[in-house]
N, C-alpha and C. Protein backbone atom coordinates (compact mmCIF):
# COMPACT_ATOMS: atom_id res chain seq x y z
N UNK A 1 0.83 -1.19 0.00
CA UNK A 1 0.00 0.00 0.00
C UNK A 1 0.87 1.24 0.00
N UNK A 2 -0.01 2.63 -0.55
CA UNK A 2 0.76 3.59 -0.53
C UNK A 2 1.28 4.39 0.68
N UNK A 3 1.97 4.61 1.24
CA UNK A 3 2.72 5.46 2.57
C UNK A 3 2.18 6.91 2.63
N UNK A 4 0.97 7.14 1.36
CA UNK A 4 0.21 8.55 1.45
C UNK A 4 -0.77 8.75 2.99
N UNK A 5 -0.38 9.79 3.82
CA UNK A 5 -1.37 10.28 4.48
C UNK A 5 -0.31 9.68 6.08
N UNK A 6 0.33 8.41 6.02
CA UNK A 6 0.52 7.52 6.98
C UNK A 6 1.58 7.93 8.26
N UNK A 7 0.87 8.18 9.02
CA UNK A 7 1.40 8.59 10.22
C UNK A 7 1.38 7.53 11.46
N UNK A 8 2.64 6.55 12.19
CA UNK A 8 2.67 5.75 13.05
C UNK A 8 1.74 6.09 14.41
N UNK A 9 0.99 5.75 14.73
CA UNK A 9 0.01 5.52 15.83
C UNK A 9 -1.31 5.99 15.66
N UNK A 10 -1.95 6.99 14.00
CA UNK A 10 -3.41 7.03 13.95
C UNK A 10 -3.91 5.98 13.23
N UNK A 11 -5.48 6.33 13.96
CA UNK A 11 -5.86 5.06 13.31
C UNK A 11 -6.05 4.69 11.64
N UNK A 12 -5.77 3.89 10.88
CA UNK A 12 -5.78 3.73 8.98
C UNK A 12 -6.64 3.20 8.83
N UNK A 13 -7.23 4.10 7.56
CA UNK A 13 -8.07 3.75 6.73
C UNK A 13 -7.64 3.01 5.54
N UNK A 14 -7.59 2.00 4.98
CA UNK A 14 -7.04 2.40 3.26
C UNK A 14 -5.86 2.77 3.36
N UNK A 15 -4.87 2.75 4.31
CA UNK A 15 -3.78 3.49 4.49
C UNK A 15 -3.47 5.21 4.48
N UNK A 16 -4.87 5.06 5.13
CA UNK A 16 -4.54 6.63 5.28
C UNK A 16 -5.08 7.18 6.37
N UNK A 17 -3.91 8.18 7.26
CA UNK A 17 -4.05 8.58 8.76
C UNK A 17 -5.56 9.22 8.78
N UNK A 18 -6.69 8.59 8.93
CA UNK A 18 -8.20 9.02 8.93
C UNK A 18 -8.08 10.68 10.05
N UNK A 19 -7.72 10.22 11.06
CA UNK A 19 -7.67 11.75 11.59
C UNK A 19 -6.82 12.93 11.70
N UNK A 20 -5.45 12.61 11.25
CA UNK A 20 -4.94 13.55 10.17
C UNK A 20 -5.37 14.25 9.02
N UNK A 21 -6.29 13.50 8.51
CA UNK A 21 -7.32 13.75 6.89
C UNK A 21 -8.13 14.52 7.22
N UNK A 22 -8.96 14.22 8.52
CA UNK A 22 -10.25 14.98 9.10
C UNK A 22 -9.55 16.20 9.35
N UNK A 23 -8.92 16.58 10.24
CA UNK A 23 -8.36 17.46 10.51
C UNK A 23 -7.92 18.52 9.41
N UNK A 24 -7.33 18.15 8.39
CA UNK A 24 -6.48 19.04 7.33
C UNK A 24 -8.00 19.21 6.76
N UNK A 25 -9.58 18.12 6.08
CA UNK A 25 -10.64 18.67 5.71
C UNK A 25 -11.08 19.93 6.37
N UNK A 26 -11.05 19.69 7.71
CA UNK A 26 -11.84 20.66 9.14
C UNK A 26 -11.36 21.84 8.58
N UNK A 27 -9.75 21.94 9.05
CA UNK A 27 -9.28 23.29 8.73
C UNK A 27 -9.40 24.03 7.62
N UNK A 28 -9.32 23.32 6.15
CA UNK A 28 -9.51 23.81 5.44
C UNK A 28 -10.98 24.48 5.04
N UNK A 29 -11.95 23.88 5.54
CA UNK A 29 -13.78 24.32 5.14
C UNK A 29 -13.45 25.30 6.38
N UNK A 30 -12.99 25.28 7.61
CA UNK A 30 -13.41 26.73 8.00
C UNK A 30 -12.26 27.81 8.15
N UNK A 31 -11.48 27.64 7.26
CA UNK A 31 -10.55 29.17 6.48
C UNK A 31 -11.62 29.34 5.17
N UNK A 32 -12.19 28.57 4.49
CA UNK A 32 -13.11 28.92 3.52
C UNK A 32 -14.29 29.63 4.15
N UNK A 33 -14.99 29.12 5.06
CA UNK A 33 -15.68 29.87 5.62
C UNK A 33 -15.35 31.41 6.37
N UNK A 34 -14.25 31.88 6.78
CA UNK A 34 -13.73 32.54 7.08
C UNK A 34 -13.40 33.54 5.99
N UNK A 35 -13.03 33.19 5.09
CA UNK A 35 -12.52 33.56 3.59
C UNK A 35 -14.26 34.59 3.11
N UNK A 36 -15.13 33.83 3.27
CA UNK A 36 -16.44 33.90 2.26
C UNK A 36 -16.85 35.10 3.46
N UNK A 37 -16.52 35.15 5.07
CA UNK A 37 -17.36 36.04 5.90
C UNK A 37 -16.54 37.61 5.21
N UNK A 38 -15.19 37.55 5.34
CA UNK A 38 -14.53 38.01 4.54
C UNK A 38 -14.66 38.91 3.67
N UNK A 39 -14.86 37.67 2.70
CA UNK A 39 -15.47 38.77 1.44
C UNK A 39 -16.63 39.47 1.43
N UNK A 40 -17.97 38.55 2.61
CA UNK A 40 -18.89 39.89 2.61
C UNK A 40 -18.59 41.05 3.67
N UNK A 41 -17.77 41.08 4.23
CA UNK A 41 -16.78 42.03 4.66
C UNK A 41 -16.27 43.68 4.19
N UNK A 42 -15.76 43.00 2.91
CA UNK A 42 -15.53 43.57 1.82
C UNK A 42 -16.73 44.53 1.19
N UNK A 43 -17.16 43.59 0.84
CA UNK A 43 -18.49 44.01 0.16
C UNK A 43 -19.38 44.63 0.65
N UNK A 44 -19.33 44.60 2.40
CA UNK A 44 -20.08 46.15 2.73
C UNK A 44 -19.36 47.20 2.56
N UNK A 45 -17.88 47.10 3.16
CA UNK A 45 -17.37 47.96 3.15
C UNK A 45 -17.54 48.74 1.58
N UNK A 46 -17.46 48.34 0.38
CA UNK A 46 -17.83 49.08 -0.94
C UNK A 46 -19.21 49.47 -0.77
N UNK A 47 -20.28 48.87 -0.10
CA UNK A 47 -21.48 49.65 0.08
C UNK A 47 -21.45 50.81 0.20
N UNK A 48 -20.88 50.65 1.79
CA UNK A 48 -20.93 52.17 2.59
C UNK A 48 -20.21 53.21 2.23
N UNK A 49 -19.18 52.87 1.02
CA UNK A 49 -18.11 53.55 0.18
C UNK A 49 -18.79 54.54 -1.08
N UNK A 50 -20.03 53.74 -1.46
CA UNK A 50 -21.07 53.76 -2.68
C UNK A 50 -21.90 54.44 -2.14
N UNK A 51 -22.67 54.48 -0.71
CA UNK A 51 -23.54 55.31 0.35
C UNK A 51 -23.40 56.58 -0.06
N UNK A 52 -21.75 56.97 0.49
CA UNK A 52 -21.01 57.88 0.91
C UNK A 52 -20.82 58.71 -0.49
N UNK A 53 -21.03 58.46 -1.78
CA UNK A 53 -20.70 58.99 -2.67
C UNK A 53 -19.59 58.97 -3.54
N UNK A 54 -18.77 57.73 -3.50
CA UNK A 54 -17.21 57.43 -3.80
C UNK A 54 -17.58 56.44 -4.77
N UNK A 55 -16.61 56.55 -5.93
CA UNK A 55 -16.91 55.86 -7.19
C UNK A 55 -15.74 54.10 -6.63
N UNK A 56 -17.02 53.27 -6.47
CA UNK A 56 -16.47 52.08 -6.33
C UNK A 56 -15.27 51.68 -7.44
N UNK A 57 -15.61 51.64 -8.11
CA UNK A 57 -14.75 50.79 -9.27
C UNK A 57 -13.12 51.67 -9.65
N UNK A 58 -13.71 53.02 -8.60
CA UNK A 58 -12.36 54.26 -8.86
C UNK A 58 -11.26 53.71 -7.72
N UNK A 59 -12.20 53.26 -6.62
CA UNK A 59 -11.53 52.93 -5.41
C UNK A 59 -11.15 50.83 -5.44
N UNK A 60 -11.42 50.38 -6.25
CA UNK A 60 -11.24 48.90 -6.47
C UNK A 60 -9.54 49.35 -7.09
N UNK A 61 -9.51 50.60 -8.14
CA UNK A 61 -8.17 50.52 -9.12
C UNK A 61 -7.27 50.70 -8.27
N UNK A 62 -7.54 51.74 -7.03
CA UNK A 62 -6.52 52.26 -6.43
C UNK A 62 -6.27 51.29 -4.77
N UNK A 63 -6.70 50.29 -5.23
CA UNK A 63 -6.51 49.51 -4.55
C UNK A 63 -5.83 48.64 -4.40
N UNK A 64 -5.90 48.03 -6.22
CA UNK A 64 -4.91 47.90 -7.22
C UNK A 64 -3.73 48.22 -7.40
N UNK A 65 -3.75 49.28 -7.72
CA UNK A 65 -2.48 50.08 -7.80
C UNK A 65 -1.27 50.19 -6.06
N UNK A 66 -2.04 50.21 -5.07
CA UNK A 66 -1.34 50.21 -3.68
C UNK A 66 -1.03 48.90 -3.79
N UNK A 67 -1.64 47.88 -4.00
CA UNK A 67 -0.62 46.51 -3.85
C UNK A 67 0.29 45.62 -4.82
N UNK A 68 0.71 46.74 -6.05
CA UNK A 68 2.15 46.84 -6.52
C UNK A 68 2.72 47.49 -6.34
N UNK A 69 4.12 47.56 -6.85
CA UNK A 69 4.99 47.71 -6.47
C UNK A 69 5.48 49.24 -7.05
N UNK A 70 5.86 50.53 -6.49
CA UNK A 70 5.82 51.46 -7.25
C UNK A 70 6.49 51.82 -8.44
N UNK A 71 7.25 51.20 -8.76
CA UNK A 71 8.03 51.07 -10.06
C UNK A 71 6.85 50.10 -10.99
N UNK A 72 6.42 49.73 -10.79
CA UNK A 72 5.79 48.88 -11.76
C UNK A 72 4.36 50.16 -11.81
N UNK A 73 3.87 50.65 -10.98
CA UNK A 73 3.07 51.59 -11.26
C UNK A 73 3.54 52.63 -12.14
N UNK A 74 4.74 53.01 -12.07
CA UNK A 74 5.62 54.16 -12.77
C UNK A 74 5.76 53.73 -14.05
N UNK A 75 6.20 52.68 -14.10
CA UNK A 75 6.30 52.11 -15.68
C UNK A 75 4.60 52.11 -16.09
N UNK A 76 4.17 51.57 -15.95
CA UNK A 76 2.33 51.41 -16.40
C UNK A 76 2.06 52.35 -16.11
N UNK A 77 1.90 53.65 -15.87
CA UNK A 77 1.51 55.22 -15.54
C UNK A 77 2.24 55.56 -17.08
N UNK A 78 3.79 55.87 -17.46
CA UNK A 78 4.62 55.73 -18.32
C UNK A 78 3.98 54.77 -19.74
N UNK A 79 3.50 54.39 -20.12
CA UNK A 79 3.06 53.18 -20.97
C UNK A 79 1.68 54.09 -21.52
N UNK A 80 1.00 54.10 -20.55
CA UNK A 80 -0.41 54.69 -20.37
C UNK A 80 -0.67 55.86 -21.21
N UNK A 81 0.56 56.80 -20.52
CA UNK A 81 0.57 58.50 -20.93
C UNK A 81 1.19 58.32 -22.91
N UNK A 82 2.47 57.52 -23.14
CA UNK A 82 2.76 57.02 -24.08
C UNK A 82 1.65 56.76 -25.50
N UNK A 83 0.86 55.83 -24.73
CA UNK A 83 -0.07 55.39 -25.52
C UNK A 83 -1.28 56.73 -25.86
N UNK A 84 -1.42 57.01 -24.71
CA UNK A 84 -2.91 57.90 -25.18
C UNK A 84 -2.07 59.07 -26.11
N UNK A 85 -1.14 59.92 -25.97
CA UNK A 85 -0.40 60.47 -26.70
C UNK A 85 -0.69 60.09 -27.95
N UNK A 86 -0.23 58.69 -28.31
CA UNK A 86 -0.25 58.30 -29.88
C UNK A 86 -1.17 57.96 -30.18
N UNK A 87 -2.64 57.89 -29.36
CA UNK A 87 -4.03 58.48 -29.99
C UNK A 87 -5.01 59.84 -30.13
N UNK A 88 -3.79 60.98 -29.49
CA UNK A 88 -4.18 61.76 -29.69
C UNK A 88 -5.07 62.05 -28.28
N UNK A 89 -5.39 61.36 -27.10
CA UNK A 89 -5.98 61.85 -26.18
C UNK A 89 -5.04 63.13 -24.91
C-alpha cells in the first residue's frame, strides 16, 4: 500500500491517517468559511463607500495600484501617458 497520508500511531483507513485527513478537511472548510465572511466584509465595506458617494470601481483601481509595487506603477503610468499620446488623447 501507498505510505500517502501515513502517520505511526493514527488510526488507517485504506492506508490513510483518517484523523490527520479529518483534521487538514476541518481546517480547510473553516478558512473557507472565514474567507467567504470576509469577502462579505468587503463588500459592505464598498457599500458604505457607494452610500457615501465614492466611485467604487475608482476605489477597487486604487486599490490595485497600492498593492504593486511602485516602479511597476511608474512604468504602467509611463506606458499609459505614451499610448494615449499616440491616440491623440
Amino acid at each position: 500500500m501507498s505510505d500517502i497520508g501515513h502517520n505511526s500511531g493514527e488510526p488507517q483507513t485504506g492506508g490513510v491517517a483518517a484523523d490527520r485527513l479529518r483534521s487538514i478537511v476541518e481546517r480547510v472548510e473553516r478558512l473557507d468559511q472565514e474567507r467567504k465572511a470576509l469577502g462579505n466584509d468587503i463588500k459592505d465595506v464598498y457599500t458604505e463607500a457607494k452610500s457615501a458617494g465614492f466611485d467604487v470601481p475608482v476605489i477597487r483601481k486604487l486599490i490595485q495600484i497600492r498593492a504593486k509595487d511602485a516602479a511597476e506603477v511608474e512604468e504602467q503610468e509611463q506606458i499609459l501617458d505614451l499610448y494615449r499620446r499616440a491616440l491623440g488623447m
